[in-house]
Each structure stands twice: as C-alpha cells, then as structure tokens.
PDB file of N, CA and C in Angstrom:
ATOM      1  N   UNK A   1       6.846   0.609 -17.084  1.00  0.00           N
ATOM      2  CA  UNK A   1       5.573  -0.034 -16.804  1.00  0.00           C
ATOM      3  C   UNK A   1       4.541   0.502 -17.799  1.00  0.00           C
ATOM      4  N   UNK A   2       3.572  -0.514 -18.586  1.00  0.00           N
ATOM      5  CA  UNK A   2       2.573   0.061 -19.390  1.00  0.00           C
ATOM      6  C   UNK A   2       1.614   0.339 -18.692  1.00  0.00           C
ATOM      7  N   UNK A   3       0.759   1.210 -18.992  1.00  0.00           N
ATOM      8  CA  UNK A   3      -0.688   1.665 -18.430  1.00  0.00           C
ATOM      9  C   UNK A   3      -1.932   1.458 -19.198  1.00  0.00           C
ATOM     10  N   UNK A   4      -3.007   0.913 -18.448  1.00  0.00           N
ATOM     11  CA  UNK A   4      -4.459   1.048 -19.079  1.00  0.00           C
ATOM     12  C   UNK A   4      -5.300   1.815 -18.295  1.00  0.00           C
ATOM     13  N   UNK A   5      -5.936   2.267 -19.570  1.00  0.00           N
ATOM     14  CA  UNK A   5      -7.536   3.090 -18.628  1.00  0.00           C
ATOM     15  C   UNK A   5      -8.863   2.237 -18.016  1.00  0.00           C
ATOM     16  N   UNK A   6      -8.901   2.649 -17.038  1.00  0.00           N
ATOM     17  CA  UNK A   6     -10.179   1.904 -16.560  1.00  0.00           C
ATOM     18  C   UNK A   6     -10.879   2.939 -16.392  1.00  0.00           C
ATOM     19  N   UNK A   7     -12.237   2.478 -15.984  1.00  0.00           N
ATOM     20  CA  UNK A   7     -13.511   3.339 -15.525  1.00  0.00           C
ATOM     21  C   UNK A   7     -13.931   2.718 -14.174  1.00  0.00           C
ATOM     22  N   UNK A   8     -14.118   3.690 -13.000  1.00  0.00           N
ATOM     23  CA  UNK A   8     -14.040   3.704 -11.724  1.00  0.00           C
ATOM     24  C   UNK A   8     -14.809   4.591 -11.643  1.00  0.00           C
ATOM     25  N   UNK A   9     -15.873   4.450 -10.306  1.00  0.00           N
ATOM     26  CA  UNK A   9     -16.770   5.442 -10.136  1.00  0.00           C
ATOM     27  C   UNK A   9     -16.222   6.364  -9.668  1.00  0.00           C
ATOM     28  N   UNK A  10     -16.823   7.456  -9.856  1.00  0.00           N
ATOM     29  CA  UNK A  10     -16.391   8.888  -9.113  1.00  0.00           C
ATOM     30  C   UNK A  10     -16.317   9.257  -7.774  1.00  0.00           C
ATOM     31  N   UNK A  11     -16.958   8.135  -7.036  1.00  0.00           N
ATOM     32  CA  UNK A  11     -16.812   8.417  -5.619  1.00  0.00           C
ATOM     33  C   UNK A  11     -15.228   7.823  -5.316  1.00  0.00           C
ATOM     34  N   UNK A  12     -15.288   6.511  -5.743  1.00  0.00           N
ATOM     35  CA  UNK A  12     -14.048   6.062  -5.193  1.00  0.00           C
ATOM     36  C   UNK A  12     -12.350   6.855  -5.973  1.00  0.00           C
ATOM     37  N   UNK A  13     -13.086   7.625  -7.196  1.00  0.00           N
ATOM     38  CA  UNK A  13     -12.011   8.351  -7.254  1.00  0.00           C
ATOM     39  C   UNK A  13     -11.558   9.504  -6.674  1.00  0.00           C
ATOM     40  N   UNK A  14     -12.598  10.198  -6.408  1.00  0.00           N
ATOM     41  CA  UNK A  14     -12.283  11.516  -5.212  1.00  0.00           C
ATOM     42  C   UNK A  14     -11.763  10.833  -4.197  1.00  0.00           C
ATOM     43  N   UNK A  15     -12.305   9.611  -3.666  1.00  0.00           N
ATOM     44  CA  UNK A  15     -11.488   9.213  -2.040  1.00  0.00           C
ATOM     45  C   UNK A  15     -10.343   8.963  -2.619  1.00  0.00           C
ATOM     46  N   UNK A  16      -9.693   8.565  -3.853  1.00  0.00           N
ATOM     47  CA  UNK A  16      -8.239   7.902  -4.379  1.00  0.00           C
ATOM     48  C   UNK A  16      -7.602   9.659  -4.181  1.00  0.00           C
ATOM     49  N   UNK A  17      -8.308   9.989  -4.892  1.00  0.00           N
ATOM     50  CA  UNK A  17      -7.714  11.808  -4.956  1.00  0.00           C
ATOM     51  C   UNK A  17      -7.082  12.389  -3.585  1.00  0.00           C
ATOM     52  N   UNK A  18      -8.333  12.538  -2.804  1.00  0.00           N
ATOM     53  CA  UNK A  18      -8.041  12.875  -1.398  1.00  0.00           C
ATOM     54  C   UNK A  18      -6.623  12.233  -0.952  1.00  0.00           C
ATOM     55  N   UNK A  19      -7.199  10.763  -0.342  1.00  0.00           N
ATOM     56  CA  UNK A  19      -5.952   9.811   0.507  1.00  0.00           C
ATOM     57  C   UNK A  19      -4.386   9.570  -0.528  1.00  0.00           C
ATOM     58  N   UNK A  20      -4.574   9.748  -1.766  1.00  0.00           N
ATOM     59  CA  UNK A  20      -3.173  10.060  -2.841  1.00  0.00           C
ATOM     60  C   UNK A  20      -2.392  11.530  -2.550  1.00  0.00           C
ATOM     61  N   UNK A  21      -3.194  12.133  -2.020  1.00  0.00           N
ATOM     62  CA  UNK A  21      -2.611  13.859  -1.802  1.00  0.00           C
ATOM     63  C   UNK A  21      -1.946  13.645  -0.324  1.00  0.00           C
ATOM     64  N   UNK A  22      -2.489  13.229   0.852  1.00  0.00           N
ATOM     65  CA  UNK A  22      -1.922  12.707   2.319  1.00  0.00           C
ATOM     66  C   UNK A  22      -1.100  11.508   2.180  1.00  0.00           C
ATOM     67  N   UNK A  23      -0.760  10.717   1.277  1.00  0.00           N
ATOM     68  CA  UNK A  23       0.408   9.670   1.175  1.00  0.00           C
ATOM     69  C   UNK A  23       1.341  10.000   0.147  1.00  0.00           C
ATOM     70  N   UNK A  24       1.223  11.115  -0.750  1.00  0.00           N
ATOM     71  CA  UNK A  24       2.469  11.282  -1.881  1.00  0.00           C
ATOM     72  C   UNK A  24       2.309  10.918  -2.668  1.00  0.00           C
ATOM     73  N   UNK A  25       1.316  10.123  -3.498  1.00  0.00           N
ATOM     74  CA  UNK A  25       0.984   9.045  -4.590  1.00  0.00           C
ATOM     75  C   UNK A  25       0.435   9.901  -5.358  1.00  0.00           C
ATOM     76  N   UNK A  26       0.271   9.495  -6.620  1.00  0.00           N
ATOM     77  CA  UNK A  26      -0.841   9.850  -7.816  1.00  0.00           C
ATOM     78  C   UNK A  26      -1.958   8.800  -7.556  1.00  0.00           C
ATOM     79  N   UNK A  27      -2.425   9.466  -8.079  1.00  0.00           N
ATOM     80  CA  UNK A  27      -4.178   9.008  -8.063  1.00  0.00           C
ATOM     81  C   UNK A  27      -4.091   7.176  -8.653  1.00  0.00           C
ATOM     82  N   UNK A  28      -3.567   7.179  -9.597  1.00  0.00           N
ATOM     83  CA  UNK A  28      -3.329   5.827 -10.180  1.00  0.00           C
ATOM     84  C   UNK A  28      -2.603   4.863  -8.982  1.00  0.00           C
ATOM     85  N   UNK A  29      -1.129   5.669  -8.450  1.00  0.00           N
ATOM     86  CA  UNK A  29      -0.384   5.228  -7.291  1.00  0.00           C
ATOM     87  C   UNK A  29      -1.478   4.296  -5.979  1.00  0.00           C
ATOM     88  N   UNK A  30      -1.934   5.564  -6.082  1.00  0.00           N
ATOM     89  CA  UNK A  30      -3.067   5.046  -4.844  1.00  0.00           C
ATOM     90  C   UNK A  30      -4.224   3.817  -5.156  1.00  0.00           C
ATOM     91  N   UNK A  31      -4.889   3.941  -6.332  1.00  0.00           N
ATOM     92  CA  UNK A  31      -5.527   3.001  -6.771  1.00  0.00           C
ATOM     93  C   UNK A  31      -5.002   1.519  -6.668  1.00  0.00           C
ATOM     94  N   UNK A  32      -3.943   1.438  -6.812  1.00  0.00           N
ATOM     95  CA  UNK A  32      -2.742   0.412  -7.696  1.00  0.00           C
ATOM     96  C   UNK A  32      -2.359   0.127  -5.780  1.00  0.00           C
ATOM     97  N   UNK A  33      -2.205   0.950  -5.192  1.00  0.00           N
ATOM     98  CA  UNK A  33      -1.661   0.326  -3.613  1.00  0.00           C
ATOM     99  C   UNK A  33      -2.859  -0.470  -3.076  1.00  0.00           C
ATOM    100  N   UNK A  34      -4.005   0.490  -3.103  1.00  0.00           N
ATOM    101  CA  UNK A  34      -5.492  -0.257  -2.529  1.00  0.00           C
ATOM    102  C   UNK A  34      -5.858  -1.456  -3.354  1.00  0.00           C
ATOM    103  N   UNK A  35      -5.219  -1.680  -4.659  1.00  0.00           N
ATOM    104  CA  UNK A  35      -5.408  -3.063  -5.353  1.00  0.00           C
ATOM    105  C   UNK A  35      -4.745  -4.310  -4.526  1.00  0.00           C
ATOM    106  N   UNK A  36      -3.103  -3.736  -4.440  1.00  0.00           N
ATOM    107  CA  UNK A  36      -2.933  -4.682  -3.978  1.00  0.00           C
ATOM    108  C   UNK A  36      -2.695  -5.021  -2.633  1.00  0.00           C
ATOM    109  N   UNK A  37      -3.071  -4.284  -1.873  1.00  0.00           N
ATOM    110  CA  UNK A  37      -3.061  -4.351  -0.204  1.00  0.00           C
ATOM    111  C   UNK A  37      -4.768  -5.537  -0.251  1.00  0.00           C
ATOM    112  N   UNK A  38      -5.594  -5.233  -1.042  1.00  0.00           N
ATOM    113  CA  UNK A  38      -6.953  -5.984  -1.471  1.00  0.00           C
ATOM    114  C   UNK A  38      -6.248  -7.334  -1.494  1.00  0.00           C
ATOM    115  N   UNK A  39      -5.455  -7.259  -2.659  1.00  0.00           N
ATOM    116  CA  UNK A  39      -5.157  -8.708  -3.113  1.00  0.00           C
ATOM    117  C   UNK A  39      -4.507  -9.418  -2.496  1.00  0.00           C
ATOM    118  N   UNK A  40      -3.566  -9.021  -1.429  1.00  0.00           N
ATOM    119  CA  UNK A  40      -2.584  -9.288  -0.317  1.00  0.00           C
ATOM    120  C   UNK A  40      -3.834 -10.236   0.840  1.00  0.00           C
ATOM    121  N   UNK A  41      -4.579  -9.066   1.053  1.00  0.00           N
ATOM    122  CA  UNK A  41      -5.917  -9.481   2.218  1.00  0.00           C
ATOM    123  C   UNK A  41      -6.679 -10.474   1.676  1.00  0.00           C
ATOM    124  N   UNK A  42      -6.514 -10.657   0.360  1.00  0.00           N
ATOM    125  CA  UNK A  42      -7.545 -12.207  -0.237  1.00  0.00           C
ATOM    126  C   UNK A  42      -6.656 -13.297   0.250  1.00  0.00           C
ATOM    127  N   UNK A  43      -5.478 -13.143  -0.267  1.00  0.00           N
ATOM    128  CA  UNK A  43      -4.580 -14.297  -0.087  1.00  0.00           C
ATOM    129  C   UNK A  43      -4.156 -14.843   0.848  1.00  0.00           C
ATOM    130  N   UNK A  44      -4.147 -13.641   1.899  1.00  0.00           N
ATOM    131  CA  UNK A  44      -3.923 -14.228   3.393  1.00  0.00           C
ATOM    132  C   UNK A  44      -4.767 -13.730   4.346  1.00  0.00           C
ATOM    133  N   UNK A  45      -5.540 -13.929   4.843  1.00  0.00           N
ATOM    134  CA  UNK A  45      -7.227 -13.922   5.357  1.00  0.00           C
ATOM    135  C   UNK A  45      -6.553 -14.114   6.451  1.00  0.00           C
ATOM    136  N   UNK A  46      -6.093 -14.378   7.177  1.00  0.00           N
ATOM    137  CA  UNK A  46      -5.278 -14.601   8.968  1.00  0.00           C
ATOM    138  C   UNK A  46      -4.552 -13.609   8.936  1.00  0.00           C
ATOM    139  N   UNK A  47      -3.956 -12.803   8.075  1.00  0.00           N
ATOM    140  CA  UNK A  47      -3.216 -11.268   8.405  1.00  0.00           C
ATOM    141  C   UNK A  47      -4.217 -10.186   8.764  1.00  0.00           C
ATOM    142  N   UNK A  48      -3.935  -9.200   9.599  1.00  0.00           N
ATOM    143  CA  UNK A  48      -4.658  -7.943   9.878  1.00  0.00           C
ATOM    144  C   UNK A  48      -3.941  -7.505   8.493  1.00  0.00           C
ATOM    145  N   UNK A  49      -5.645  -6.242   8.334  1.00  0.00           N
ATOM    146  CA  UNK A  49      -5.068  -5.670   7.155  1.00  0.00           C
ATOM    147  C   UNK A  49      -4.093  -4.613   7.385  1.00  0.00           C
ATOM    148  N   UNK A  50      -3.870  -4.050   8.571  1.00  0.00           N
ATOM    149  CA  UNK A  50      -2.910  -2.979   8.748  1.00  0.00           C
ATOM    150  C   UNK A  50      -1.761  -3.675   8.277  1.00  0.00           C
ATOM    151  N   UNK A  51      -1.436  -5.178   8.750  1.00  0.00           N
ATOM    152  CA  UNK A  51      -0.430  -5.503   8.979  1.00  0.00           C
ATOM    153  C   UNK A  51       0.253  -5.786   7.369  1.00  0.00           C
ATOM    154  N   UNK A  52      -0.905  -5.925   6.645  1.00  0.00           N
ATOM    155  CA  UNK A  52      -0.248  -6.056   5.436  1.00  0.00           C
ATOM    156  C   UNK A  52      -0.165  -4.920   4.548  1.00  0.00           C
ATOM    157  N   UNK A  53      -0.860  -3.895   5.069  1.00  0.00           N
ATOM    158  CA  UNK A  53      -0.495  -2.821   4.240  1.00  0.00           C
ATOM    159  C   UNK A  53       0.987  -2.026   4.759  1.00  0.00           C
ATOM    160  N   UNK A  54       1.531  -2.183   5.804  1.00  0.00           N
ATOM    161  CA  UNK A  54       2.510  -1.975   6.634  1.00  0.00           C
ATOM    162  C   UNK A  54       3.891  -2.380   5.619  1.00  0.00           C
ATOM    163  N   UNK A  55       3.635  -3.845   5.928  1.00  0.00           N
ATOM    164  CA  UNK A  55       4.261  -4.513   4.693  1.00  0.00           C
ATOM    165  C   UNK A  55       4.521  -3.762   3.321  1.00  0.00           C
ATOM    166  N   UNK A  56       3.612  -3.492   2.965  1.00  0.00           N
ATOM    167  CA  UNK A  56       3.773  -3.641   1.667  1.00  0.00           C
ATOM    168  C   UNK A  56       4.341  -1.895   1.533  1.00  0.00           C
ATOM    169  N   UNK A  57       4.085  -1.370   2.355  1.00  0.00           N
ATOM    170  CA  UNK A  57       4.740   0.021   2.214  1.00  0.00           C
ATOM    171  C   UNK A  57       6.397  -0.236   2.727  1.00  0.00           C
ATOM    172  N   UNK A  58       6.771  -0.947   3.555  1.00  0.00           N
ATOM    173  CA  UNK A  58       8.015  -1.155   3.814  1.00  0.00           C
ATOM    174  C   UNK A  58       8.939  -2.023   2.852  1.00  0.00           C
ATOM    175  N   UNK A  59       7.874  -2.655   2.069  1.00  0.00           N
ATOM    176  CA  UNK A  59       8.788  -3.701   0.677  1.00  0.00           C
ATOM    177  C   UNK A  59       8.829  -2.297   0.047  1.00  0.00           C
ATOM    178  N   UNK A  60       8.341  -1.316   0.169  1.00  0.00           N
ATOM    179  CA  UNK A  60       8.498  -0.305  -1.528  1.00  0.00           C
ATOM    180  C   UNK A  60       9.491   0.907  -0.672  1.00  0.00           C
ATOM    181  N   UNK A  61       9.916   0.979   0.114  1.00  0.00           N
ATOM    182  CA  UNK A  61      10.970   1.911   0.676  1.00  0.00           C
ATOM    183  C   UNK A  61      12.249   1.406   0.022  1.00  0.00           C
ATOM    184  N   UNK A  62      13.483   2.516  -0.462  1.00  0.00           N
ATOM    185  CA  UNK A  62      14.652   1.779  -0.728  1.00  0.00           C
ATOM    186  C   UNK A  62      15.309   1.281   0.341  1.00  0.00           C
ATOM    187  N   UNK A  63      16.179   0.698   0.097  1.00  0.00           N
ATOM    188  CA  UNK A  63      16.891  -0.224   0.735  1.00  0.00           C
ATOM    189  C   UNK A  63      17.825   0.533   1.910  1.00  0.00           C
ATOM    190  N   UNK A  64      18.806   1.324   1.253  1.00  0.00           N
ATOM    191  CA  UNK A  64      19.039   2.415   1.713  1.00  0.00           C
ATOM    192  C   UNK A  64      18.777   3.251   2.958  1.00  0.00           C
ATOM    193  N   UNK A  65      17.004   3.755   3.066  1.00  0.00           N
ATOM    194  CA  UNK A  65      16.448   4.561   3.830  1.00  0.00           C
ATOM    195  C   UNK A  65      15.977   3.310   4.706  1.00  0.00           C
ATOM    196  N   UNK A  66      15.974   2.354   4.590  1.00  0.00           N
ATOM    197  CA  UNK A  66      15.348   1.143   5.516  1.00  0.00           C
ATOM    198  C   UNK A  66      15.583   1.257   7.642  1.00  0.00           C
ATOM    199  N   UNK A  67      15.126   0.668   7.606  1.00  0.00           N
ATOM    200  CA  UNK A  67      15.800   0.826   9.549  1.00  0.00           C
ATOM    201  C   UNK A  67      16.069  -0.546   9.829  1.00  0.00           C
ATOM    202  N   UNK A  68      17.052  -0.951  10.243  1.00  0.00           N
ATOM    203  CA  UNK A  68      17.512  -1.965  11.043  1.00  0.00           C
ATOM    204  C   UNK A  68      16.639  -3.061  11.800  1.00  0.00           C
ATOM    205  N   UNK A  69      17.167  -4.302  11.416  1.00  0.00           N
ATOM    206  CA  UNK A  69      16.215  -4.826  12.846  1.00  0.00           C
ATOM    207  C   UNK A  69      17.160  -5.061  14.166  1.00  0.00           C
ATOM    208  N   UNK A  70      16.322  -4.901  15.286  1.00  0.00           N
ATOM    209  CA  UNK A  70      17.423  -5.137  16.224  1.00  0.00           C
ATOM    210  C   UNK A  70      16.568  -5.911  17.500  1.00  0.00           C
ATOM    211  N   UNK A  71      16.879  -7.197  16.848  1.00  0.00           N
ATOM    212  CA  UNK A  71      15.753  -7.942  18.389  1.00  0.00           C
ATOM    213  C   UNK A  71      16.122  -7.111  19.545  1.00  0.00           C
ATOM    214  N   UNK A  72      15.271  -7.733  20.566  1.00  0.00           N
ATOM    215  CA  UNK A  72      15.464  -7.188  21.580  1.00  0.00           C
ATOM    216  C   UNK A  72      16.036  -8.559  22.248  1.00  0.00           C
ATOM    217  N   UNK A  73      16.527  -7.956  23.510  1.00  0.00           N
ATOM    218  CA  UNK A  73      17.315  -8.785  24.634  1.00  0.00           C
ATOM    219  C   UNK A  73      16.601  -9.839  25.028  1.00  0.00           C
ATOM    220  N   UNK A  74      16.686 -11.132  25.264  1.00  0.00           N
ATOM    221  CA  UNK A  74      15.956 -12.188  25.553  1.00  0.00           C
ATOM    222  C   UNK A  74      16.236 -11.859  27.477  1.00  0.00           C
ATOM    223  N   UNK A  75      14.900 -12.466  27.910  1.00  0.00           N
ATOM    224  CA  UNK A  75      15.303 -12.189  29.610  1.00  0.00           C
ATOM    225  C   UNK A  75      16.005 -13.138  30.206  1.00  0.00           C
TER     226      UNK A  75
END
C-alpha cells in the first residue's frame, strides 16, 4: 500500500494517538479506520454507527480466527 502525508490538526491527532494505543493500531491505522467507518455512515445513513463500525472490524479479522454463525432455534 502507498502512503501520503496529510496535515491534521493536533487535537484530532492526540485523540488518533490515544484511541490507536487502546485498539492496537498506528496512528495512521486509526485515522484510516475513522475514515472509513465515516464513509461507511455517509453511504448508509439507516445503519447505527456502532453497527457499522462492528462490521467493519469483523471484515478485517482473518478468516481463520472468525466465530461461527449459529442461528438460533426457531420456536
């Protein structure tokens, strides 16, 4: 993946700093998730945003470590 520099204020980079250190990410990582959990929430305006950031952390887990679905019992 190529990289560019941007310029971002300093507040929102200390909060990238902070919440990147409590999720495992680099600072860029984190920037780049809050982009597109943003861009996710433009596109679909009827999703909660939890629900799509949920998402989008479970599309980036391997496949591997994933959990099962297992409906439940119909009554």
């Amino acid at each position: 993946m190529t990289s560019t520099s941007i310029r971002i204020d300093q507040t929102l980079y200390e909060q990238a700093r902070s919440e990147a250190l409590t999720e495992h990410r680099s600072i860029a990582g984190q920037v780049e998730y809050w982009a597109k959990v943003g861009r996710a929430a433009l596109d679909n305006p009827d999703l909660p945003v939890s629900f799509i950031a949920e998402s989008l952390v479970s599309l980036a887990e391997p496949r591997e470590e994933a959990t099962a679905f297992i409906p439940r019992k119909s009554c």
